[in-house]
Protein backbone atom coordinates (compact mmCIF):
# COMPACT_ATOMS: atom_id res chain seq x y z
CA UNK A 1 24.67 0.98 -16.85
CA UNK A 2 23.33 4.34 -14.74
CA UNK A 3 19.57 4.88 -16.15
CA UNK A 4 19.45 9.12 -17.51
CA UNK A 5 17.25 10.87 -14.50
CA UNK A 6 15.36 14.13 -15.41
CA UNK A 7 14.34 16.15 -12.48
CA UNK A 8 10.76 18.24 -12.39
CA UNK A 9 10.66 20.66 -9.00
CA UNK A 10 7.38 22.13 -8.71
CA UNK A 11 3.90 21.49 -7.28
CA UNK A 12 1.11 18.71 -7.69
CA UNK A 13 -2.46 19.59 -7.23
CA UNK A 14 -4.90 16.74 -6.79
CA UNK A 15 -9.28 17.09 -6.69
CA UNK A 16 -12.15 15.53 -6.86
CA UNK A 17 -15.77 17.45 -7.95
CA UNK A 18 -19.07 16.93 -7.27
CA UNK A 19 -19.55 16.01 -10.92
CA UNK A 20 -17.06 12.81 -10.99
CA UNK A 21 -14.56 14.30 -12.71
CA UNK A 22 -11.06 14.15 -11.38
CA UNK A 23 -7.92 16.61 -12.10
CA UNK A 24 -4.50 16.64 -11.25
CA UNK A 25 -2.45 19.47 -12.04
CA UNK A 26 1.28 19.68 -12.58
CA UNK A 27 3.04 23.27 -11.89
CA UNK A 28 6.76 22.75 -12.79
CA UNK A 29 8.84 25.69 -12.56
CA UNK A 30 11.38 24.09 -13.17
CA UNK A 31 11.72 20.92 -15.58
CA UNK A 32 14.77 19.67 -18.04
CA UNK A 33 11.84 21.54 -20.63
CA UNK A 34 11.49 24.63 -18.71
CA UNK A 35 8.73 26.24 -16.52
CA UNK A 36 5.30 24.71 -17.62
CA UNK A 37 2.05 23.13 -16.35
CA UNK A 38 -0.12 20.33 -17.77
CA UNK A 39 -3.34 18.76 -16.43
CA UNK A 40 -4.27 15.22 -16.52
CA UNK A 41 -7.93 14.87 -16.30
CA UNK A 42 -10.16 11.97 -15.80
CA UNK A 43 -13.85 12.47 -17.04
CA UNK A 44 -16.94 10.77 -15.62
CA UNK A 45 -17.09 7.85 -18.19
CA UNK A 46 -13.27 6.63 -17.45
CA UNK A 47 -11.48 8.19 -20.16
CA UNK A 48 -7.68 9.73 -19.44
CA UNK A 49 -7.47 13.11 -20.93
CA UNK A 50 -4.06 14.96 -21.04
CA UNK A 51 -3.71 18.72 -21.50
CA UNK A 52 -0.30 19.66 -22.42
CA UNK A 53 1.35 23.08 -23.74
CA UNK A 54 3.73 22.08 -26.36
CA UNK A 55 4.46 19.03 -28.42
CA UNK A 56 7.60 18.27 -26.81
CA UNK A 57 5.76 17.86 -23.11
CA UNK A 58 3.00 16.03 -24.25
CA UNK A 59 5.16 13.38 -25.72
CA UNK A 60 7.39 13.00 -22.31
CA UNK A 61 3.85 12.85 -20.37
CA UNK A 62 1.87 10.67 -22.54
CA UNK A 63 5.34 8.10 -22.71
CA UNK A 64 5.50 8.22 -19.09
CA UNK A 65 1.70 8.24 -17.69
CA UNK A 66 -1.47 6.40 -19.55
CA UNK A 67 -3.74 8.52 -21.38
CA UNK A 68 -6.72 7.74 -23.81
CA UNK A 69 -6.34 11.26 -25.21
CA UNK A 70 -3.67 14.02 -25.45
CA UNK A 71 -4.50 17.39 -26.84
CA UNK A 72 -1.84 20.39 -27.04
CA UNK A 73 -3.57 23.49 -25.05
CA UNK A 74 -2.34 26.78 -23.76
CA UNK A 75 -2.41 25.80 -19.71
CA UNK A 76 -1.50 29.10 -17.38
CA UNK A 77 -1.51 29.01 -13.85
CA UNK A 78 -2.07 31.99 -11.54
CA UNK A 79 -1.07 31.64 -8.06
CA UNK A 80 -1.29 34.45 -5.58
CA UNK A 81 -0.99 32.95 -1.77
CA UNK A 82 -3.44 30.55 -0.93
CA UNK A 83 -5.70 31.21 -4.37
CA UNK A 84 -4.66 29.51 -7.66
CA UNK A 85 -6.31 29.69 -10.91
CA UNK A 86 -5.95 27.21 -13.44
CA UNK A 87 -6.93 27.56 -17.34
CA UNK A 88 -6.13 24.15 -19.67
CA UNK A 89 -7.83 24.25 -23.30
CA UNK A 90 -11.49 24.23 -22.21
CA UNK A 91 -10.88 23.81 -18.57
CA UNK A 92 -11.01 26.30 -16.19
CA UNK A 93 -10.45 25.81 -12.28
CA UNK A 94 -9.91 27.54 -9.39
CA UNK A 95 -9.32 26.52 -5.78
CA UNK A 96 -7.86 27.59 -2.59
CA UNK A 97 -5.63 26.24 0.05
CA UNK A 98 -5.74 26.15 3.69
CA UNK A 99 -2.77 25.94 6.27
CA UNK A 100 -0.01 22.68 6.09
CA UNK A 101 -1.49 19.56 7.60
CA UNK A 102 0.32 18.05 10.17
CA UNK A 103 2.69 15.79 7.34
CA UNK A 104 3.20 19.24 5.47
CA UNK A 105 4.93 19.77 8.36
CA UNK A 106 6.60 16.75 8.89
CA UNK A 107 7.73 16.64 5.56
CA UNK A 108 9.28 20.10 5.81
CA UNK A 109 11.59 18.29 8.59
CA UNK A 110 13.18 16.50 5.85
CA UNK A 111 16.57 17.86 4.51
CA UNK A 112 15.28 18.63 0.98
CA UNK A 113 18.80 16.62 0.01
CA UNK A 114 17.17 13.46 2.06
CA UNK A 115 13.34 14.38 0.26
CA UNK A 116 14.54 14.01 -2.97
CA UNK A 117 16.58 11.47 -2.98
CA UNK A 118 15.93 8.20 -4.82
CA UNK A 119 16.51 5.74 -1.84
CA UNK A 120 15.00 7.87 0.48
CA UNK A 121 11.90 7.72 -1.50
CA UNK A 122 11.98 4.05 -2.16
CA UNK A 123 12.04 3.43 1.61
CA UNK A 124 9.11 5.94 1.92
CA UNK A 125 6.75 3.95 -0.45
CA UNK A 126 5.62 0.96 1.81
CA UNK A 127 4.30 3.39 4.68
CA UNK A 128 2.68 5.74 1.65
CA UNK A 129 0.84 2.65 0.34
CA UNK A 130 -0.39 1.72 3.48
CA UNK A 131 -2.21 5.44 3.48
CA UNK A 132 -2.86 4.71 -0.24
CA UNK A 133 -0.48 6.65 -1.83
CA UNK A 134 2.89 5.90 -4.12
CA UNK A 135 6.28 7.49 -4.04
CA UNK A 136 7.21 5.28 -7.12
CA UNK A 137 6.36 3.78 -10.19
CA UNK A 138 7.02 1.79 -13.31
CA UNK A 139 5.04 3.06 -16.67
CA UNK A 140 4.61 0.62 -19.86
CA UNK A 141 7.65 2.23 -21.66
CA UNK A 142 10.21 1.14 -19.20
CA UNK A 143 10.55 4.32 -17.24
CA UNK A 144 10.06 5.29 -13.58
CA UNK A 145 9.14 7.91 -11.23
CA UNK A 146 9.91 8.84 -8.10
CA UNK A 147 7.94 11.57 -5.96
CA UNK A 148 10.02 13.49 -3.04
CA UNK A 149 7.27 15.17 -1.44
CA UNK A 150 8.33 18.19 0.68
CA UNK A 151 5.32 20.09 1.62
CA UNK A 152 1.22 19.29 1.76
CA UNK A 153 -1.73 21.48 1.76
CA UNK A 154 -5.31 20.71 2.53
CA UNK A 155 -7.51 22.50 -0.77
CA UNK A 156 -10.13 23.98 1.00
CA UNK A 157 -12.76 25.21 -1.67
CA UNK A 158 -12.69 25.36 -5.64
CA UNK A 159 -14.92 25.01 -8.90
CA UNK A 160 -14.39 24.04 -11.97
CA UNK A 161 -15.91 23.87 -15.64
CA UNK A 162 -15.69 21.74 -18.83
CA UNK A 163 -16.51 24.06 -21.88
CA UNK A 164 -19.63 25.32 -20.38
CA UNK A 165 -20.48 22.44 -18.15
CA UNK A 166 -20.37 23.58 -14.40
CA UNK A 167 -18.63 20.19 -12.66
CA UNK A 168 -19.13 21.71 -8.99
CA UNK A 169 -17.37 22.42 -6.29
CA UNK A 170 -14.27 20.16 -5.36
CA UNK A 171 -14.58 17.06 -3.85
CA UNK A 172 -12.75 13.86 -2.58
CA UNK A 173 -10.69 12.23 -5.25
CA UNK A 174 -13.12 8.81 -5.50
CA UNK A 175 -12.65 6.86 -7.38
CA UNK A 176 -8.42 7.04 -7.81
CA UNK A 177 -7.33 8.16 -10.57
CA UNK A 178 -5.63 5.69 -13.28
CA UNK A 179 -2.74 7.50 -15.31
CA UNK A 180 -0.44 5.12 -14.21
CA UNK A 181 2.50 5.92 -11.82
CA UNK A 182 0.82 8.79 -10.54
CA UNK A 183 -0.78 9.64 -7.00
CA UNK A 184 -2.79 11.93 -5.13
CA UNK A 185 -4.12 11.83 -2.10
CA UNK A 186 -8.07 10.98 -1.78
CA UNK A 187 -8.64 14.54 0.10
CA UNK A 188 -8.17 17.46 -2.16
CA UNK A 189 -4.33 18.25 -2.06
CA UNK A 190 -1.52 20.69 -3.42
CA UNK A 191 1.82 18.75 -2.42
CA UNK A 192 5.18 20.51 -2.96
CA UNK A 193 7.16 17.52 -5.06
CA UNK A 194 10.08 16.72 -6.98
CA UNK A 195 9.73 14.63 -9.48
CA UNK A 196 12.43 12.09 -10.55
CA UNK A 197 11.48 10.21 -13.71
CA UNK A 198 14.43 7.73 -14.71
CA UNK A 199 14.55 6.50 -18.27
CA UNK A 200 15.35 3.26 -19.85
CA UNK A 201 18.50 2.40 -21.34
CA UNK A 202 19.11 2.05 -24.93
């Protein structure tokens, strides 16, 4: 029996900061929920924080990725050219990107019918892992993800804060982060992605 596939086209950004703590932000402009963005972040201490908008996308997240905590928060995203501003419940970040890398580019070569496609993506994941990324994944509920990248930009410059807490400028992603069938490069990224998450059958 075919496995249900729900499609997310959007934008993954991926940091480090000087403080520990890690982000990842997902910009989906368009999703099977409509447009929205959530923020996975992981604090200094280990614990898996998701920031979600509504009810209904926190539940698809937290069943898909590993979290220790999942609050529902207003997230907006501003993004004017290279500048993008970011504000998640008591986070707010901002960062800037620089020109495609040379696999930006590459991956721009790719018929976006090719990019996105399951198989194509399954064939890509043994050269991403050997640069320490994923294409794919399995989460603990039975589903699984696939991640057509079609674009990649360096982030150049950023900061971001916690409440009050300053957690510095951005920074490599080190350690990786551990939601689960989810990756971002170790260098400070914003990837152009579509997102394939295939459920379980009944």
């Amino acid at each position: 029996m075919k496995r249900p596939r729900l499609r997310f086209d959007g934008w993954i950004a991926g940091a480090g900061t000087a403080s520990g703590t890690r982000l990842v932000l997902g910009h989906w402009p368009q999703s099977p929920f409509g447009p929205f963005s959530d923020v996975m972040v992981e604090h200094t201490d280990g614990a898996r924080q998701l920031l979600a908008p509504t009810e209904e996308v926190a539940n698809f997240v937290a069943a898909t990725y590993v979290f220790d905590q999942v609050d529902i928060q207003p997230v907006t995203v501003h993004a004017a050219g290279a500048h993008w501003r970011v504000t998640a419940g008591p986070l707010s970040w901002r960062f800037t990107t620089g020109p495609r890398t040379a696999l930006g580019r590459l991956l721009r070569c790719v018929p976006s019918a090719a990019a996105t496609h399951p198989l194509w993506i399954r064939c890509a994941d043994l050269p991403a892992r050997i640069a320490g990324l994923r294409t794919l994944g399995d989460s603990p509920s039975g589903r699984r993800s696939f991640y057509g990248a079609r674009d990649l930009h360096p982030v150049t410059g950023g900061q971001a804060r916690w409440h009050t807490t300053d957690l510095g400028p951005i920074a490599r992603v080190e350690p990786a982060v551990r939601f689960g069938p989810v990756s971002v490069p170790p260098q400070p990224a914003l990837v152009r992605v579509t997102t394939i998450v295939e459920l379980p059958t009944a």
